[in-house]
N, C-alpha and C. Protein backbone atom coordinates (compact mmCIF):
# COMPACT_ATOMS: atom_id res chain seq x y z
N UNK A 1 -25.65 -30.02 232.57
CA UNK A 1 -26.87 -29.99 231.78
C UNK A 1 -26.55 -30.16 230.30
N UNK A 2 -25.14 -29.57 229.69
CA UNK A 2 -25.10 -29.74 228.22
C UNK A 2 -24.65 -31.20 228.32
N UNK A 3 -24.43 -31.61 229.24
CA UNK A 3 -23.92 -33.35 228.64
C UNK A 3 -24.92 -34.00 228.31
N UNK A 4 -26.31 -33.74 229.57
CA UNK A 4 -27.43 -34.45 229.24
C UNK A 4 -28.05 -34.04 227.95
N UNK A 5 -27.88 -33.09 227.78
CA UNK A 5 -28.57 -32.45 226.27
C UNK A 5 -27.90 -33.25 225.19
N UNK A 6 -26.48 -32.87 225.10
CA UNK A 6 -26.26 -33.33 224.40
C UNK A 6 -25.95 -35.26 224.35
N UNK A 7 -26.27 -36.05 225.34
CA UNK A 7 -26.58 -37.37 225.62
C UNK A 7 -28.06 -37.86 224.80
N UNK A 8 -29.10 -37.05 225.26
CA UNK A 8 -30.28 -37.26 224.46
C UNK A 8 -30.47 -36.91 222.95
N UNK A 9 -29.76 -36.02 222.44
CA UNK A 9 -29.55 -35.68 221.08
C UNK A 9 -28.57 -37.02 220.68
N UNK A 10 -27.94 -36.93 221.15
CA UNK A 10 -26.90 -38.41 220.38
C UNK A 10 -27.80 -39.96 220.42
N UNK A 11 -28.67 -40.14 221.46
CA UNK A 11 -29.17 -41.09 221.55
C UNK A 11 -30.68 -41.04 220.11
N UNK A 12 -31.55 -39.77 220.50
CA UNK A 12 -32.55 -39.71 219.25
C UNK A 12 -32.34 -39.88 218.59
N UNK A 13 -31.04 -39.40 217.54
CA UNK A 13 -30.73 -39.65 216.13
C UNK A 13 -29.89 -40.62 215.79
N UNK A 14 -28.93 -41.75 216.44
CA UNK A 14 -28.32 -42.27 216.58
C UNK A 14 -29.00 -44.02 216.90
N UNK A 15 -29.71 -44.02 218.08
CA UNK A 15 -30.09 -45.52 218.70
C UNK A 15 -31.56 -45.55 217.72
N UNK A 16 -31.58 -46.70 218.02
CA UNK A 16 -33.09 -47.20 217.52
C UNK A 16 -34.15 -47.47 218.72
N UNK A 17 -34.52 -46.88 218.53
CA UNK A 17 -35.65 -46.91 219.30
C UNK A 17 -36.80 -47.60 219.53
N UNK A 18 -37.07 -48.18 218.34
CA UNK A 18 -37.92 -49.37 217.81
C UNK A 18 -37.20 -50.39 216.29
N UNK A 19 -37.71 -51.30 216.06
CA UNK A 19 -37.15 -51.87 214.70
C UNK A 19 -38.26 -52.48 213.94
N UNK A 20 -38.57 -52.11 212.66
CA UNK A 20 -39.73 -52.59 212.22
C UNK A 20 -39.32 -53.12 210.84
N UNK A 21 -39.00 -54.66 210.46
CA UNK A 21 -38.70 -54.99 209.33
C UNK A 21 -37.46 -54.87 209.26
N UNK A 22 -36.99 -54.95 210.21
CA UNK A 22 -35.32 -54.93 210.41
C UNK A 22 -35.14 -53.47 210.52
N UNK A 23 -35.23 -52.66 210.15
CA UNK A 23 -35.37 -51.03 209.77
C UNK A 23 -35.59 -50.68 211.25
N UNK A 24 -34.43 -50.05 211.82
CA UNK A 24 -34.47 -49.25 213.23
C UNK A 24 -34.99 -47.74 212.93
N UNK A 25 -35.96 -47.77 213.94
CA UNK A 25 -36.64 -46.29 213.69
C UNK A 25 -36.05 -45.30 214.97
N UNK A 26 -35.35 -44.28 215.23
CA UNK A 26 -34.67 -43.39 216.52
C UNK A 26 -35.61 -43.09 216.77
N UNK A 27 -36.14 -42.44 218.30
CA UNK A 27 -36.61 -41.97 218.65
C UNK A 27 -36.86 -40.24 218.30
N UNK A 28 -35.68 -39.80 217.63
CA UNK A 28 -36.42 -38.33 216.88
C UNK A 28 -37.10 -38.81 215.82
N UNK A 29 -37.34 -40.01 215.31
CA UNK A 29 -38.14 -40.28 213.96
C UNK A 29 -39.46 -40.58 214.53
N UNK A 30 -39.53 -41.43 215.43
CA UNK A 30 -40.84 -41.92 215.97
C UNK A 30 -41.57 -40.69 217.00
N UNK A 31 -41.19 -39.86 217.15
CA UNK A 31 -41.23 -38.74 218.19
C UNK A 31 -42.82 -38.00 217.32
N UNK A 32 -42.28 -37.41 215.93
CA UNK A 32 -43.30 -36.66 215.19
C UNK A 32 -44.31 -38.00 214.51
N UNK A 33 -43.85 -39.08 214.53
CA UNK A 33 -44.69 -40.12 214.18
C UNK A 33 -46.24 -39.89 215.05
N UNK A 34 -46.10 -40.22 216.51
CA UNK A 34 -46.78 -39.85 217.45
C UNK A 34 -47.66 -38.57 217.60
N UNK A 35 -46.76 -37.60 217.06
CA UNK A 35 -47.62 -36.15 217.07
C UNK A 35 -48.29 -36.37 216.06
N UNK A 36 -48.19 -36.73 214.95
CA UNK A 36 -49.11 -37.06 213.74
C UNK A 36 -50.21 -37.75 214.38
N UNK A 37 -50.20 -38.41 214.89
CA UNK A 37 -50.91 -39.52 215.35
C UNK A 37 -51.77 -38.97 216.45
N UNK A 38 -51.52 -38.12 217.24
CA UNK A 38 -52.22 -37.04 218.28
C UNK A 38 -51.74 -38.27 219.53
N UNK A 39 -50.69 -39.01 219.20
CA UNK A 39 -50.17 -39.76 220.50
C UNK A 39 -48.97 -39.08 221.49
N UNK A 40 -48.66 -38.10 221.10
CA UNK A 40 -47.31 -37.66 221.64
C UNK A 40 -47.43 -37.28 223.38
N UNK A 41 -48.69 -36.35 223.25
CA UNK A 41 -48.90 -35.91 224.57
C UNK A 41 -49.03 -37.14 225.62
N UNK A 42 -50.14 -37.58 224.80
CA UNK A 42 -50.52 -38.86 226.29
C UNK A 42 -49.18 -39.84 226.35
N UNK A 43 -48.62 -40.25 225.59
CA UNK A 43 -47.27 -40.61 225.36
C UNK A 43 -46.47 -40.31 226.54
N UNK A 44 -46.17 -39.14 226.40
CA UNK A 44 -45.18 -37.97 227.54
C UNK A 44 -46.14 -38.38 228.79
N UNK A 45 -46.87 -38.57 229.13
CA UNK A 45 -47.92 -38.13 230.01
C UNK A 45 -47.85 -39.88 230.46
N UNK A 46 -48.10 -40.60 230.01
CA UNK A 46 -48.18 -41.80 231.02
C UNK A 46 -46.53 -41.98 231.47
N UNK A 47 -45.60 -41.57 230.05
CA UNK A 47 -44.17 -41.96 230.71
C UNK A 47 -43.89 -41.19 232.07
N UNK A 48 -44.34 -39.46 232.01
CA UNK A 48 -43.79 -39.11 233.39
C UNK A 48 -45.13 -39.68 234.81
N UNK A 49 -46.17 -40.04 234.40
CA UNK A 49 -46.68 -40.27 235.41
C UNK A 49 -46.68 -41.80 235.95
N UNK A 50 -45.86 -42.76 235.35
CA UNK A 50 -45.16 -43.61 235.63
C UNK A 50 -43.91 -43.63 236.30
N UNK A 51 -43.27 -42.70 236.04
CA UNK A 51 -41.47 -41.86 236.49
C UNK A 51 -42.39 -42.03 238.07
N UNK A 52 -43.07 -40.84 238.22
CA UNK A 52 -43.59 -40.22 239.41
C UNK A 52 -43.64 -40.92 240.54
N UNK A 53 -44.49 -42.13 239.84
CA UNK A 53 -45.24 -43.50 240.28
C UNK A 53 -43.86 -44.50 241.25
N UNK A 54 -43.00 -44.20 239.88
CA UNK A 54 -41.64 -45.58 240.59
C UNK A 54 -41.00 -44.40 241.51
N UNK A 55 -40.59 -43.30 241.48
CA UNK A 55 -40.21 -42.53 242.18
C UNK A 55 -40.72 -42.57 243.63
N UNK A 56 -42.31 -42.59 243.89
CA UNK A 56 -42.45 -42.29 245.21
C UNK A 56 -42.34 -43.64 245.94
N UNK A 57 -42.95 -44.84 245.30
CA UNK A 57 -42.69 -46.08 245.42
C UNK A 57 -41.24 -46.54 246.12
N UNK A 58 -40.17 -46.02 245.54
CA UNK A 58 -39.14 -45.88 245.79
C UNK A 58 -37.92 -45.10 247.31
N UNK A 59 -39.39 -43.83 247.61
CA UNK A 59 -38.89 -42.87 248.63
C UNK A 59 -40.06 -43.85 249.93
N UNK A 60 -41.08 -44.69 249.36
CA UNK A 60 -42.06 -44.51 250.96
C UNK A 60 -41.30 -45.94 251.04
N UNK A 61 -40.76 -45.65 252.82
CA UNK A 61 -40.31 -46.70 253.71
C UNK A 61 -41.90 -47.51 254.04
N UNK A 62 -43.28 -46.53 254.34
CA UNK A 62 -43.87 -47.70 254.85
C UNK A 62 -45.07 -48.50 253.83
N UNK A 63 -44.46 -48.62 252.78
CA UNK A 63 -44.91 -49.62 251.99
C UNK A 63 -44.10 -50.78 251.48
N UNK A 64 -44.82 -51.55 251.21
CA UNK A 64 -43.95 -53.10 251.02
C UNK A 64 -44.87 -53.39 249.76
N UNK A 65 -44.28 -52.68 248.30
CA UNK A 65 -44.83 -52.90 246.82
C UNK A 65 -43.93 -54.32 246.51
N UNK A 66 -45.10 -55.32 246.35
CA UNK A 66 -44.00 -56.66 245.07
C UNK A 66 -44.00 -56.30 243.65
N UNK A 67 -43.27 -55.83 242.97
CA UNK A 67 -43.62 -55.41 241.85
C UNK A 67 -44.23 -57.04 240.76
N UNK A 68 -43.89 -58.06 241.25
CA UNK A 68 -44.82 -58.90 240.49
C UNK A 68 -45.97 -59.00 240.80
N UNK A 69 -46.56 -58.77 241.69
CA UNK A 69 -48.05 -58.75 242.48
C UNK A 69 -48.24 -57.42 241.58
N UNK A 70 -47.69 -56.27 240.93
CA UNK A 70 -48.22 -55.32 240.56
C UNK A 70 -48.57 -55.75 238.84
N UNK A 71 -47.40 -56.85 238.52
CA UNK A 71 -47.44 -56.76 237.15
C UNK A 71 -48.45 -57.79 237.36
N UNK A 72 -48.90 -58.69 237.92
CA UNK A 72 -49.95 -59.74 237.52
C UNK A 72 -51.12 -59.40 238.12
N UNK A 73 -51.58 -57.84 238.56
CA UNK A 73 -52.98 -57.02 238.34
C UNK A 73 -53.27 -56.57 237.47
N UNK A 74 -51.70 -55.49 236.68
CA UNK A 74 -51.94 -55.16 235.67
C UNK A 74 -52.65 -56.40 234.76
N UNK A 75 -52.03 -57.63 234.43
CA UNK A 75 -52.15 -58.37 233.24
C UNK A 75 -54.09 -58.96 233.70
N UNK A 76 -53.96 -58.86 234.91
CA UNK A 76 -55.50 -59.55 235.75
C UNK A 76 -56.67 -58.19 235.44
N UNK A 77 -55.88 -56.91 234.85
CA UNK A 77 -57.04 -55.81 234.46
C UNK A 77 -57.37 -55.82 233.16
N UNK A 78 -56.66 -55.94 232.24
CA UNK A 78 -56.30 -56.60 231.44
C UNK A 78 -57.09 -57.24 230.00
N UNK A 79 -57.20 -58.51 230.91
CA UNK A 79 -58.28 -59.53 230.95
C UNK A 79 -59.95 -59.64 231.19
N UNK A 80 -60.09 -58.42 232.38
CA UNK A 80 -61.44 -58.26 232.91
C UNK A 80 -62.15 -56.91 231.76
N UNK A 81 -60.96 -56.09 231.56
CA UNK A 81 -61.73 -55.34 230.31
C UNK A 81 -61.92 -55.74 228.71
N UNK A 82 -63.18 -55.52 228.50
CA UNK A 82 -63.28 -55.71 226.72
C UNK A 82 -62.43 -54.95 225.89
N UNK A 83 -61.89 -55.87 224.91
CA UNK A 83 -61.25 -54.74 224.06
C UNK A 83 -61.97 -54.41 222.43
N UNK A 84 -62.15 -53.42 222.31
CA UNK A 84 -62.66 -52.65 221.19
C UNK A 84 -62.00 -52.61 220.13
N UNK A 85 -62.22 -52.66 218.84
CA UNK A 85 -61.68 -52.68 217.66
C UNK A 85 -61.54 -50.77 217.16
N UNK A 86 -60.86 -50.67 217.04
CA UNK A 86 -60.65 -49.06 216.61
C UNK A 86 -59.74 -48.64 215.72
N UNK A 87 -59.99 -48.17 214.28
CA UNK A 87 -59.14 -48.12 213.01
C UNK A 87 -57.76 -49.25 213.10
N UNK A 88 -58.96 -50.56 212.88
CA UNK A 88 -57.77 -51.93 212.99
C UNK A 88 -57.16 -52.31 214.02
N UNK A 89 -57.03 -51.25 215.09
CA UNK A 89 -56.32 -51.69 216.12
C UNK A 89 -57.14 -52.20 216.93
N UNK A 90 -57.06 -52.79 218.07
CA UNK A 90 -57.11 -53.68 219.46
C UNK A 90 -56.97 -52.65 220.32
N UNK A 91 -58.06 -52.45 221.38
CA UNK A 91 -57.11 -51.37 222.25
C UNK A 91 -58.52 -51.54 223.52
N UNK A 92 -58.11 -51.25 224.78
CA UNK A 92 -58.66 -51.58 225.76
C UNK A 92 -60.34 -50.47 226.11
N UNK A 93 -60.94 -51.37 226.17
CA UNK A 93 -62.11 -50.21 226.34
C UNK A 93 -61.68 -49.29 228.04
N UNK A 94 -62.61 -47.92 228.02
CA UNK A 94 -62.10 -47.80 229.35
C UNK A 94 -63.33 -47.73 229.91
């Protein structure tokens, strides 16, 4: 457990996590970015309920998932929803 601890501490302050203007931002920088932003939770929240998602995907023998048939619904949902303008941004109505 301290390796992983200390694996994710070396990676936050260390890797870039994003790059904006050449300027790599770590993931402990962009982390409180998000909480500012009131994005952090749902953030955490689609990443583990995505984890969950490939996880069981992964354990059920009696399904037969194409994951490109999954990515070209996603992009086909997409498309069928309007997107809304909201403080400058673009973002999908729900």
């Amino acid at each position: 457990m301290g390796l992983v601890i200390y694996f994710l501490h070396s990676f936050m302050v260390s890797q870039a996590f994003l790059t904006v203007d050449d300027q790599p931002i770590t993931l402990a920088r962009a982390l409180p970015y998000l909480q500012t932003a009131g994005k952090l939770k749902p953030f955490i929240a689609d990443v583990v309920r995505q984890y969950v998602i490939e996880q069981e995907l992964q354990t059920r023998q009696d399904l037969d998932v194409n994951p490109a048939l999954i990515e070209t619904e996603e992009v086909a949902s997409l498309h069928t929803r309007p997107l809304a303008k909201v403080d400058g941004c673009l973002q999908t109505e729900v």
